[in-house]
Protein backbone atom coordinates (compact mmCIF):
# COMPACT_ATOMS: atom_id res chain seq x y z
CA UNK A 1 -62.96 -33.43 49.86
CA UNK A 2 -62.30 -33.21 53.53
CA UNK A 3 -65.85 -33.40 55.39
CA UNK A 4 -64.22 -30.60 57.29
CA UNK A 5 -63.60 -28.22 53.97
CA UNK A 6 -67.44 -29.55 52.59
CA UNK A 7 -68.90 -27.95 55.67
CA UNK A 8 -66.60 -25.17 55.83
CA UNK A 9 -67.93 -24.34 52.50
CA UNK A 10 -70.97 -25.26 53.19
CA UNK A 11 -71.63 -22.81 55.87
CA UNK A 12 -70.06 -20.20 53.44
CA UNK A 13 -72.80 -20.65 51.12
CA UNK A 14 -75.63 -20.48 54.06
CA UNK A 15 -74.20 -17.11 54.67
CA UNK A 16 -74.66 -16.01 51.85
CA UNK A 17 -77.57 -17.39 51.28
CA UNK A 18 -79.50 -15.80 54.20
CA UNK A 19 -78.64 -12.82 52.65
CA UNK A 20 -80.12 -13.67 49.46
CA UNK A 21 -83.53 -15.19 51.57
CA UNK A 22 -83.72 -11.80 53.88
CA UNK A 23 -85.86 -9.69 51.18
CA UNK A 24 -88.28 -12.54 50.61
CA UNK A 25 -91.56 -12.42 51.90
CA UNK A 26 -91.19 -9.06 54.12
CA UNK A 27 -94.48 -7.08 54.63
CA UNK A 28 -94.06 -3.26 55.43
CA UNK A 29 -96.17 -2.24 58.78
CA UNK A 30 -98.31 -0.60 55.99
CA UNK A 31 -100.47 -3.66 55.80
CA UNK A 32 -103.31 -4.27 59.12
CA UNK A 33 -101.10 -5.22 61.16
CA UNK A 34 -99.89 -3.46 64.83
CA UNK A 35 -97.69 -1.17 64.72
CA UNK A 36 -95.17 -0.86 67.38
CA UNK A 37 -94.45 2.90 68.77
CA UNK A 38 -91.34 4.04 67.49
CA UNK A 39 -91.02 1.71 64.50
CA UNK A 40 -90.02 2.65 61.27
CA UNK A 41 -92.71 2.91 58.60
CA UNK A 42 -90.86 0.09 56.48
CA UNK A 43 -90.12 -1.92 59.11
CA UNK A 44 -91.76 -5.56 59.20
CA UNK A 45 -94.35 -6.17 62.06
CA UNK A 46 -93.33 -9.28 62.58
CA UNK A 47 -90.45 -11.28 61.37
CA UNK A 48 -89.84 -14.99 61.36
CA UNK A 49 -86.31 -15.87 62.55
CA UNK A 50 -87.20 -19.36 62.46
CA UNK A 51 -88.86 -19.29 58.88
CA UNK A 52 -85.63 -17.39 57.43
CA UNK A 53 -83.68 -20.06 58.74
CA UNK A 54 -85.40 -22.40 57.15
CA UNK A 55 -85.68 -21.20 53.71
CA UNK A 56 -82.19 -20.16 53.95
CA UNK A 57 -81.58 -24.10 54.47
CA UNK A 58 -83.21 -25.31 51.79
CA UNK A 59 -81.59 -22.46 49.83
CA UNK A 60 -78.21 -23.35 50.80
CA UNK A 61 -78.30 -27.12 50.65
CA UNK A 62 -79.54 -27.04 46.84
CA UNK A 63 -76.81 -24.46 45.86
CA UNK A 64 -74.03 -26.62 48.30
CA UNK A 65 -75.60 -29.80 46.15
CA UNK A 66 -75.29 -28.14 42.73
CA UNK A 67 -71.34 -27.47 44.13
CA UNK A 68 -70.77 -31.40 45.05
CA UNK A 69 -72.03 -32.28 42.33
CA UNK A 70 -69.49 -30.08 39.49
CA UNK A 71 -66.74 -30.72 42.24
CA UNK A 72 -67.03 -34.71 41.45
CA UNK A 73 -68.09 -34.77 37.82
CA UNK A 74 -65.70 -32.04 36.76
CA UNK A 75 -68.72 -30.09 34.73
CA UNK A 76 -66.84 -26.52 34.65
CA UNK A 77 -63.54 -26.55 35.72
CA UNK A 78 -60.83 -23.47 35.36
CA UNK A 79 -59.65 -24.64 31.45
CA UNK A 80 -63.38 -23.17 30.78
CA UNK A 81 -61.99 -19.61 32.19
CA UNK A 82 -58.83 -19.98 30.34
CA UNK A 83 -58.86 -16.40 27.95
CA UNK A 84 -55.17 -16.70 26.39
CA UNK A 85 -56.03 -19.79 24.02
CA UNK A 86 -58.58 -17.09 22.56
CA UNK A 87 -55.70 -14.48 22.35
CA UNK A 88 -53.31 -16.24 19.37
CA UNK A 89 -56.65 -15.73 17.07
């Protein structure tokens, strides 16, 4: 693999990623905290860009390792998802 295409891919799976991190550890302005005029009820008082990208990191770099890793030992490949040997039953 192409270090290009592994951080191509890479950075695909950070995106979506963050996206899986974003509901994690939100508190609703519901708790003693300040609330901000003119902020939503659900909103969260404060909210760590830094921290997000962090955990989204860590997130991403196991899930990119797990990827490597079945991309050089071959652990599924697309014979797995191959239905018509099933169909001559």
């Amino acid at each position: 693999m192409k270090i290009s295409s592994a951080i191509a891919i890479y950075l695909l799976f950070w995106w979506g990623c963050l996206f899986l991190v974003l509901p994690f550890r939100l508190r609703s302005s519901q708790e003693p905290e300040d609330h901000v005029p003119g902020q939503a009820d659900s909103a969260t008082p404060r909210f760590s860009v830094g921290r997000t990208a962090l955990w989204t990191t860590i997130t991403s770099a196991v899930v990119f390792a797990c990827f490597y890793l079945n991309y050089t030992q071959g652990w599924i490949t697309a014979d797995l998802f191959d239905l018509s040997r099933y169909a001559g039953r």
